[in-house]
PDB file of N, CA and C in Angstrom:
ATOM      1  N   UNK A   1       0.851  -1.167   0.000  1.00  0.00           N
ATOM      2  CA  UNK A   1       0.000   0.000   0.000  1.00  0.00           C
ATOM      3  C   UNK A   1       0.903   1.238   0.000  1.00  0.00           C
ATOM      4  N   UNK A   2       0.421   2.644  -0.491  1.00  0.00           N
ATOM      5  CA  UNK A   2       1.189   3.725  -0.988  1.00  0.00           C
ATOM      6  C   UNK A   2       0.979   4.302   0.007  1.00  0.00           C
ATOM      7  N   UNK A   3       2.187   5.355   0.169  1.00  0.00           N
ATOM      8  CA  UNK A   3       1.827   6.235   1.582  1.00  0.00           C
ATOM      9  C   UNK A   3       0.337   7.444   1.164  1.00  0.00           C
ATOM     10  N   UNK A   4       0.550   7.373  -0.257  1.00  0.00           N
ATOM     11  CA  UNK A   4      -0.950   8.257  -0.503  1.00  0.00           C
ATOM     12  C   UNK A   4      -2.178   7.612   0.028  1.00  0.00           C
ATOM     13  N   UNK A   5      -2.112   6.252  -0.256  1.00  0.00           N
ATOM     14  CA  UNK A   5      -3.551   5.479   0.129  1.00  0.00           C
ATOM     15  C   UNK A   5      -3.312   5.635   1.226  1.00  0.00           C
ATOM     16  N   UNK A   6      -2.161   5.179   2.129  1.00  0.00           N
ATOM     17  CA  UNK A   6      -2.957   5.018   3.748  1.00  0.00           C
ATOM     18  C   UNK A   6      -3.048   6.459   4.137  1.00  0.00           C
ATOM     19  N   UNK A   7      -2.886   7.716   3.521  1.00  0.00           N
ATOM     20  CA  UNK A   7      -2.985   8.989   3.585  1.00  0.00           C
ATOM     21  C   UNK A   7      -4.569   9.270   3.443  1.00  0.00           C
ATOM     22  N   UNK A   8      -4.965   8.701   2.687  1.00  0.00           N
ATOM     23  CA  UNK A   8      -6.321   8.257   2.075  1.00  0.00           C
ATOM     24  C   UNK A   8      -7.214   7.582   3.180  1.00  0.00           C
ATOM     25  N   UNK A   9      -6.630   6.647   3.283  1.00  0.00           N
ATOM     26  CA  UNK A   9      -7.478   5.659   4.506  1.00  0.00           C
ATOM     27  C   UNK A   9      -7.681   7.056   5.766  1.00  0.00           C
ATOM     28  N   UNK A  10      -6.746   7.243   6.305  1.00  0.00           N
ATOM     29  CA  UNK A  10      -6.406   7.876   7.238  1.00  0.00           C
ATOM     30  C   UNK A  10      -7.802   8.809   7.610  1.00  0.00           C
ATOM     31  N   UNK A  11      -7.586   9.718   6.338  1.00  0.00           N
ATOM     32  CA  UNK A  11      -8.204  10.659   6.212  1.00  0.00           C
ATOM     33  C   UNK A  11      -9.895  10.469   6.104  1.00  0.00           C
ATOM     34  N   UNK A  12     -10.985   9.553   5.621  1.00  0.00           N
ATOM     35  CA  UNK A  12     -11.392   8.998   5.239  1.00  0.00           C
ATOM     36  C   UNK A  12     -11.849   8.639   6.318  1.00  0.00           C
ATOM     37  N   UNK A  13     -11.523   7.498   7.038  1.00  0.00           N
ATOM     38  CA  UNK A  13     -11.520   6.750   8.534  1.00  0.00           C
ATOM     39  C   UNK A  13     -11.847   8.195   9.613  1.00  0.00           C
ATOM     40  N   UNK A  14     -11.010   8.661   9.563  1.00  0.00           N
ATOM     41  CA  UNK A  14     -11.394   9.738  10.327  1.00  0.00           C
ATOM     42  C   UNK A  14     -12.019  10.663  10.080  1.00  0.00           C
ATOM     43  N   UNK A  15     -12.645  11.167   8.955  1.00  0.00           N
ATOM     44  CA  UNK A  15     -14.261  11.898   8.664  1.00  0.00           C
ATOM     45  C   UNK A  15     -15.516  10.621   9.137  1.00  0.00           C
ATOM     46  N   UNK A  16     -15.319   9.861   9.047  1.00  0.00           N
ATOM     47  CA  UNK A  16     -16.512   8.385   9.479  1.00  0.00           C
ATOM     48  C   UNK A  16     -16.379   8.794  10.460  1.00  0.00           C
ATOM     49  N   UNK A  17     -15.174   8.805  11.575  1.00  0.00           N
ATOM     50  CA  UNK A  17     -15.230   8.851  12.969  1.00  0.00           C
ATOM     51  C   UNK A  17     -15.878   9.963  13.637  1.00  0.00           C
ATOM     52  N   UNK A  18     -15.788  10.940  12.795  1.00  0.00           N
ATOM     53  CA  UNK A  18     -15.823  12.355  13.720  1.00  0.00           C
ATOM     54  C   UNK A  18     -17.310  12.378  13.338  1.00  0.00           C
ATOM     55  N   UNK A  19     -17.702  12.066  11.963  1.00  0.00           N
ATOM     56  CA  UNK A  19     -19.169  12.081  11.935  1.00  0.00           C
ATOM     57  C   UNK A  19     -19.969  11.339  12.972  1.00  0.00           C
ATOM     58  N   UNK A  20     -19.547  10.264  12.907  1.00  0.00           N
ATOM     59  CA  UNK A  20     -20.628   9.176  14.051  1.00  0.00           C
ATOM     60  C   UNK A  20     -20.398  10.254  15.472  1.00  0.00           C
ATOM     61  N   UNK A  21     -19.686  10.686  15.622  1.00  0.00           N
ATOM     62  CA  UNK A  21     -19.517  11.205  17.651  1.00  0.00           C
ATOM     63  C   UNK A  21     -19.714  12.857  17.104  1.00  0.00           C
ATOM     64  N   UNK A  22     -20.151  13.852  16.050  1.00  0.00           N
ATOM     65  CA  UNK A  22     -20.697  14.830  16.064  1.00  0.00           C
ATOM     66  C   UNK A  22     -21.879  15.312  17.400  1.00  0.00           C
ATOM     67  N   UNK A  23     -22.651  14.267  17.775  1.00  0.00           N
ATOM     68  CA  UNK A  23     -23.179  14.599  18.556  1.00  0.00           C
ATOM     69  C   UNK A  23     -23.140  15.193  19.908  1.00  0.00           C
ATOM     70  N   UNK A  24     -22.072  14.323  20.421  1.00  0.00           N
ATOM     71  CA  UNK A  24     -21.500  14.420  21.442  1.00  0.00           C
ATOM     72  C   UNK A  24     -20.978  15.146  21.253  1.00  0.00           C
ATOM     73  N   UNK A  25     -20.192  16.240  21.350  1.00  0.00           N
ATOM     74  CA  UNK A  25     -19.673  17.567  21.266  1.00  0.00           C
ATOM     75  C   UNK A  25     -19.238  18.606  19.755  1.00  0.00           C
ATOM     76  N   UNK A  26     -19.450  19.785  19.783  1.00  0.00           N
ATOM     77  CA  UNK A  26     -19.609  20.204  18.671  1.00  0.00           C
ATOM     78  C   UNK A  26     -17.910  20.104  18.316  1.00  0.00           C
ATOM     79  N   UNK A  27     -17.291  20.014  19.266  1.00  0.00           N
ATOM     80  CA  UNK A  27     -15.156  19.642  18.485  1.00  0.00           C
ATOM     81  C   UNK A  27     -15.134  18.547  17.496  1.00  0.00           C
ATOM     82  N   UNK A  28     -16.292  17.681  17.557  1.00  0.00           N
ATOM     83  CA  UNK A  28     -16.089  16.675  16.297  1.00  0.00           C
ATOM     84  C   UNK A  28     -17.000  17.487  15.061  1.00  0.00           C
ATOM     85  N   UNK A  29     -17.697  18.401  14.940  1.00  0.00           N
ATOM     86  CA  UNK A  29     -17.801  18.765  13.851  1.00  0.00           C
ATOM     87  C   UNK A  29     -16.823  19.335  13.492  1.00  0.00           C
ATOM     88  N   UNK A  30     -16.227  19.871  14.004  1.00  0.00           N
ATOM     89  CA  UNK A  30     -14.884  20.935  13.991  1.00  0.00           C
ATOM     90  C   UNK A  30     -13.872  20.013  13.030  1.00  0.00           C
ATOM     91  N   UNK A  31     -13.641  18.667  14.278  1.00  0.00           N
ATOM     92  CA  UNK A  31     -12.727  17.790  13.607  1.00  0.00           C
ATOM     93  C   UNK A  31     -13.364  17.135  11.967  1.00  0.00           C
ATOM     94  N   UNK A  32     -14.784  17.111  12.095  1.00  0.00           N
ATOM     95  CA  UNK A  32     -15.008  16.223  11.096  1.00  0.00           C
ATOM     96  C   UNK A  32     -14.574  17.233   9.494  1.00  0.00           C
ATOM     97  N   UNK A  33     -14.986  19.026   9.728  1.00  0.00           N
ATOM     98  CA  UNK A  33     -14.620  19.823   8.892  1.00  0.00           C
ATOM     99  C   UNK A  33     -12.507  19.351   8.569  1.00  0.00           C
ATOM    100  N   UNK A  34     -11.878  19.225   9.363  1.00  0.00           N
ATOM    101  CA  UNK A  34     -10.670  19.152   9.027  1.00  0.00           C
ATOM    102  C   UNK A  34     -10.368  17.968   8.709  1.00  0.00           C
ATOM    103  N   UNK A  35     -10.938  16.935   8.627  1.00  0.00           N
ATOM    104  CA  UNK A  35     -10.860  15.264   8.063  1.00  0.00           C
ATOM    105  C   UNK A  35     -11.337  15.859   6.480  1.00  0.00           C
ATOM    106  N   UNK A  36     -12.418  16.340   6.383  1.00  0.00           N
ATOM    107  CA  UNK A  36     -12.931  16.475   4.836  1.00  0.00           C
ATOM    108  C   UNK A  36     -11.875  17.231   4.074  1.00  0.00           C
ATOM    109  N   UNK A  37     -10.927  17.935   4.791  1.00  0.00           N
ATOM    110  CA  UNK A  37     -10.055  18.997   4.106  1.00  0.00           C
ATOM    111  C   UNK A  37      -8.904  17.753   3.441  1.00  0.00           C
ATOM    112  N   UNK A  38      -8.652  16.739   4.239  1.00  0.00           N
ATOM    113  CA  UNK A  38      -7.148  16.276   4.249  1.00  0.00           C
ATOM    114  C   UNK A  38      -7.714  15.229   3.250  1.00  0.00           C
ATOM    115  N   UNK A  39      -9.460  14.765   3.497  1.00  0.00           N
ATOM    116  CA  UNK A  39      -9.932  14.131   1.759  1.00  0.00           C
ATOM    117  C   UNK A  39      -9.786  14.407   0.839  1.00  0.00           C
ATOM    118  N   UNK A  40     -10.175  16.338   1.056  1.00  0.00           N
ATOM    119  CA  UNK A  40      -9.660  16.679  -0.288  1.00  0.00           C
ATOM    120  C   UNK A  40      -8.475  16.887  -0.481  1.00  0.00           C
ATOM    121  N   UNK A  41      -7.543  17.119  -0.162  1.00  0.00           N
ATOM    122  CA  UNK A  41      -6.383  17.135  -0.383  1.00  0.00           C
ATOM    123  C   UNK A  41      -5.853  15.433  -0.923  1.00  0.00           C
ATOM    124  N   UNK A  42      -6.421  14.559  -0.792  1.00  0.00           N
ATOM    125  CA  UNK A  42      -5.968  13.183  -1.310  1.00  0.00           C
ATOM    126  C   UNK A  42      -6.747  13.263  -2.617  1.00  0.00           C
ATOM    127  N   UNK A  43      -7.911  13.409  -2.730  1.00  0.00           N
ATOM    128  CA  UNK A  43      -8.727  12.990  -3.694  1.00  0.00           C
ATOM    129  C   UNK A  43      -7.857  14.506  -4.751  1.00  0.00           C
ATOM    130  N   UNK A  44      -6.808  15.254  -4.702  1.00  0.00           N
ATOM    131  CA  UNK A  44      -6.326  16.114  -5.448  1.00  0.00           C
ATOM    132  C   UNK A  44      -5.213  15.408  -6.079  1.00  0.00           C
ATOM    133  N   UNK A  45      -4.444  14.926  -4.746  1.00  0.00           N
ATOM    134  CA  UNK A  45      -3.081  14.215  -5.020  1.00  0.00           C
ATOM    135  C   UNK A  45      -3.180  12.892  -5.988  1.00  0.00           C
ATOM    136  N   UNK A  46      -4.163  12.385  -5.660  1.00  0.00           N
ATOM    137  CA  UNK A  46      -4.499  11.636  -6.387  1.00  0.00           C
ATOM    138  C   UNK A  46      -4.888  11.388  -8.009  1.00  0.00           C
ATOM    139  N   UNK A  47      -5.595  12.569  -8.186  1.00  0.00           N
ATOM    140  CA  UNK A  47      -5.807  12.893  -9.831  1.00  0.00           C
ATOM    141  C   UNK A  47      -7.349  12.905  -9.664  1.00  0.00           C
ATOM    142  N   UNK A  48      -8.253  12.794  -8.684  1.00  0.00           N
ATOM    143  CA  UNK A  48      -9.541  12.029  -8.947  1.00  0.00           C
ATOM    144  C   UNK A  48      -9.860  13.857  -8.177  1.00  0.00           C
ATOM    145  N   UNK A  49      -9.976  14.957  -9.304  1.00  0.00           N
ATOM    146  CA  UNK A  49     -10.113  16.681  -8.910  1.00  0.00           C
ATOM    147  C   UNK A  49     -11.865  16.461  -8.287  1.00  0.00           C
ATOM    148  N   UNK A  50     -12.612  15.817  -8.905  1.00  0.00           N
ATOM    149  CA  UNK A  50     -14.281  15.978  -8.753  1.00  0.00           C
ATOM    150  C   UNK A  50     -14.591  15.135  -6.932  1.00  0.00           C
ATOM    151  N   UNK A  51     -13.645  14.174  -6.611  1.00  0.00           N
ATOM    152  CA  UNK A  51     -13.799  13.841  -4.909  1.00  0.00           C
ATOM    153  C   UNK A  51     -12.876  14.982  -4.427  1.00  0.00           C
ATOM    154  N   UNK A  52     -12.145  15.525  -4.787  1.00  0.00           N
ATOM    155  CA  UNK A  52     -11.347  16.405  -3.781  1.00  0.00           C
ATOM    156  C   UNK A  52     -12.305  18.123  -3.518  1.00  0.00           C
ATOM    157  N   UNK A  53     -13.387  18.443  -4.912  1.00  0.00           N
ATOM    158  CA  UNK A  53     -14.007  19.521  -4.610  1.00  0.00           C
ATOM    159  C   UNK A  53     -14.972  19.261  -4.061  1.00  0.00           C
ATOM    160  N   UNK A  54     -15.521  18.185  -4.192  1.00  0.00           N
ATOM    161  CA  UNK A  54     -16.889  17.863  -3.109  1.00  0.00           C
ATOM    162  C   UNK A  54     -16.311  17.627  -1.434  1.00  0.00           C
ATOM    163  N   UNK A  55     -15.583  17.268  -1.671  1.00  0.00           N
ATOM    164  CA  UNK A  55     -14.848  16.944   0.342  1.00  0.00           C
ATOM    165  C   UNK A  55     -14.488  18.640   0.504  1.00  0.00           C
ATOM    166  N   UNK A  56     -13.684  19.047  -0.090  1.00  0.00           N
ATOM    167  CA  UNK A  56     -13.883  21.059  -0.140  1.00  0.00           C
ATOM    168  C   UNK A  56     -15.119  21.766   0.175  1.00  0.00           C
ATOM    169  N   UNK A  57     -16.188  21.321  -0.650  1.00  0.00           N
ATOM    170  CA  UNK A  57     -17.346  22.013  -0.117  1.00  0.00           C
ATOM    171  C   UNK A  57     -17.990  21.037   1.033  1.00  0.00           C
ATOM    172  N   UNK A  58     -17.830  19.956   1.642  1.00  0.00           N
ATOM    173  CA  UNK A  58     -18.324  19.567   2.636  1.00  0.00           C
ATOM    174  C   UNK A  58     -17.058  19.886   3.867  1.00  0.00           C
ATOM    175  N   UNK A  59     -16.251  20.508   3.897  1.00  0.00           N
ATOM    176  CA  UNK A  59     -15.624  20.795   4.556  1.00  0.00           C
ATOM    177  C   UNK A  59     -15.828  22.334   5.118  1.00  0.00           C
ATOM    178  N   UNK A  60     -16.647  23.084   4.141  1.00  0.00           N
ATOM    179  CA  UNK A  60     -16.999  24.273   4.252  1.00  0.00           C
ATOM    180  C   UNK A  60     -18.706  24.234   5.010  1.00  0.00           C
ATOM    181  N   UNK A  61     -19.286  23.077   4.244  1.00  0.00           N
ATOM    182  CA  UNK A  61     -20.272  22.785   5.128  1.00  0.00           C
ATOM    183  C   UNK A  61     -20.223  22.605   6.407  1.00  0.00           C
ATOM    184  N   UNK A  62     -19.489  22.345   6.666  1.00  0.00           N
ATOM    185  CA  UNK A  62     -18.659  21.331   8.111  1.00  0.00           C
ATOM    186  C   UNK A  62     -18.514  22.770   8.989  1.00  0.00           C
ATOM    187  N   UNK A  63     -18.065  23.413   8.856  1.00  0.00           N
ATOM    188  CA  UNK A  63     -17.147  24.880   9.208  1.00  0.00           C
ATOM    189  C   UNK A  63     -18.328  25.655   9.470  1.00  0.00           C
ATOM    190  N   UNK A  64     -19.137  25.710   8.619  1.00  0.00           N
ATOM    191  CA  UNK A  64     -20.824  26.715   8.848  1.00  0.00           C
ATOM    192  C   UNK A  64     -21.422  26.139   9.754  1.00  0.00           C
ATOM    193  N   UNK A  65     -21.516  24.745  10.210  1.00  0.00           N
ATOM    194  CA  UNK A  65     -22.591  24.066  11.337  1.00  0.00           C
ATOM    195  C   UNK A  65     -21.584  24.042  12.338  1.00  0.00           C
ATOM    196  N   UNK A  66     -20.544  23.929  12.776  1.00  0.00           N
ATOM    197  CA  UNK A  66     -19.876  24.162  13.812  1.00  0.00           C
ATOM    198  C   UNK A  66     -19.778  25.492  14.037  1.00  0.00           C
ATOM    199  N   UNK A  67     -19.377  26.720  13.305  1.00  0.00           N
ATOM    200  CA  UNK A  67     -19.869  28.075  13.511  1.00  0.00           C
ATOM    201  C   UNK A  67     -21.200  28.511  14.313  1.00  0.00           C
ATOM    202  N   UNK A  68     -22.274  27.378  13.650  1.00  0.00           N
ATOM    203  CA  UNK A  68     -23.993  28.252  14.427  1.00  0.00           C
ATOM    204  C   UNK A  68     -24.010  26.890  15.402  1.00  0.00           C
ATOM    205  N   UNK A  69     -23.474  25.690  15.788  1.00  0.00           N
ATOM    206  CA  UNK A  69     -23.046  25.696  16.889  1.00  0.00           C
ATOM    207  C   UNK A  69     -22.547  26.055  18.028  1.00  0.00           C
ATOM    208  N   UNK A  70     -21.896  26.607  17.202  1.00  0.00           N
ATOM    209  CA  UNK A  70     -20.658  27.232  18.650  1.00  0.00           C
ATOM    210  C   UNK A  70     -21.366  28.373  18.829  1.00  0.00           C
ATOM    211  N   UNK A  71     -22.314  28.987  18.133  1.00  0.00           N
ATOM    212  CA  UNK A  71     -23.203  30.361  18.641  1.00  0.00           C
ATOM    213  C   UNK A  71     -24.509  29.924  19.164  1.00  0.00           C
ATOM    214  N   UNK A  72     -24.628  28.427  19.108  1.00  0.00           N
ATOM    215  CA  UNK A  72     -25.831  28.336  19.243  1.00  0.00           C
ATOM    216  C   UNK A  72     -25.692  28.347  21.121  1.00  0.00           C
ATOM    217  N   UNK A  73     -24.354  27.482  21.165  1.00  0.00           N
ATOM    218  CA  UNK A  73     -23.758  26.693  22.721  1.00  0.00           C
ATOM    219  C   UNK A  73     -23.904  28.548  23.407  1.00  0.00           C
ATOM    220  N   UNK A  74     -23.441  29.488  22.967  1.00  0.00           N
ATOM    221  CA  UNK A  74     -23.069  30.792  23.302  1.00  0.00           C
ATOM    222  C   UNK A  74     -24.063  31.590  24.016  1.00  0.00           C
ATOM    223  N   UNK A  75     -25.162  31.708  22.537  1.00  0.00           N
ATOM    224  CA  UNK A  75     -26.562  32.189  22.878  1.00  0.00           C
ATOM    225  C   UNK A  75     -27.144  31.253  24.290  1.00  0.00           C
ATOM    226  N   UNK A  76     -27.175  29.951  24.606  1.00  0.00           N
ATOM    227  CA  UNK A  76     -27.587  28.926  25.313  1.00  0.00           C
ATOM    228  C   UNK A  76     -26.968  29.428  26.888  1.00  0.00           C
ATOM    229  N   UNK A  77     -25.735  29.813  26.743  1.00  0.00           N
ATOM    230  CA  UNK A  77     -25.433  29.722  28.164  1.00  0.00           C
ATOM    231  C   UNK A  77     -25.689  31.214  28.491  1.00  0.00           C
ATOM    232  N   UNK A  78     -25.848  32.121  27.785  1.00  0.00           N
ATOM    233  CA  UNK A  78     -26.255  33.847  27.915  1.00  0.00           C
ATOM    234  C   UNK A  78     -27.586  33.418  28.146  1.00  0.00           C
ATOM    235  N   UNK A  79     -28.443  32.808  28.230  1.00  0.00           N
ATOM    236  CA  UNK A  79     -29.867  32.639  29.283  1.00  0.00           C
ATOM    237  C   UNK A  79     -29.707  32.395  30.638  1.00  0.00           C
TER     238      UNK A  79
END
């Protein structure tokens, strides 16, 4: 196996992870936004450009719901 694939795995494995435990604290959306980044960054290195811009924009997705999280946690404790 190539150090790109297990770069791949890596990356990959750990967007699964951070998704399943999102619930439990909003740092795994956080984390799950920076797993989608290092997808795309494989799915670039790789040659395969159309998985690396979709993990880009779900990484940006990722970044907006941990944002109105983290305002939501904010607004929540200002009651």
């Amino acid at each position: 196996m190539s150090a790109l694939s297990l770069f791949g795995l890596f990356a990959v494995t750990l967007m699964v992870v951070c998704y399943a435990l999102e619930k439990r604290h909003r740092a795994f959306i956080l984390a799950f936004a920076v797993s989608c980044v290092l997808a795309s960054v494989y799915g670039f290195l790789q040659g395969a450009w159309p998985f690396g811009l979709v993990e880009a924009l779900w990484s940006a997705v990722a970044l907006w719901r941990w944002w109105n999280a983290r305002r939501t946690q904010a607004r929540s404790a200002a009651n």
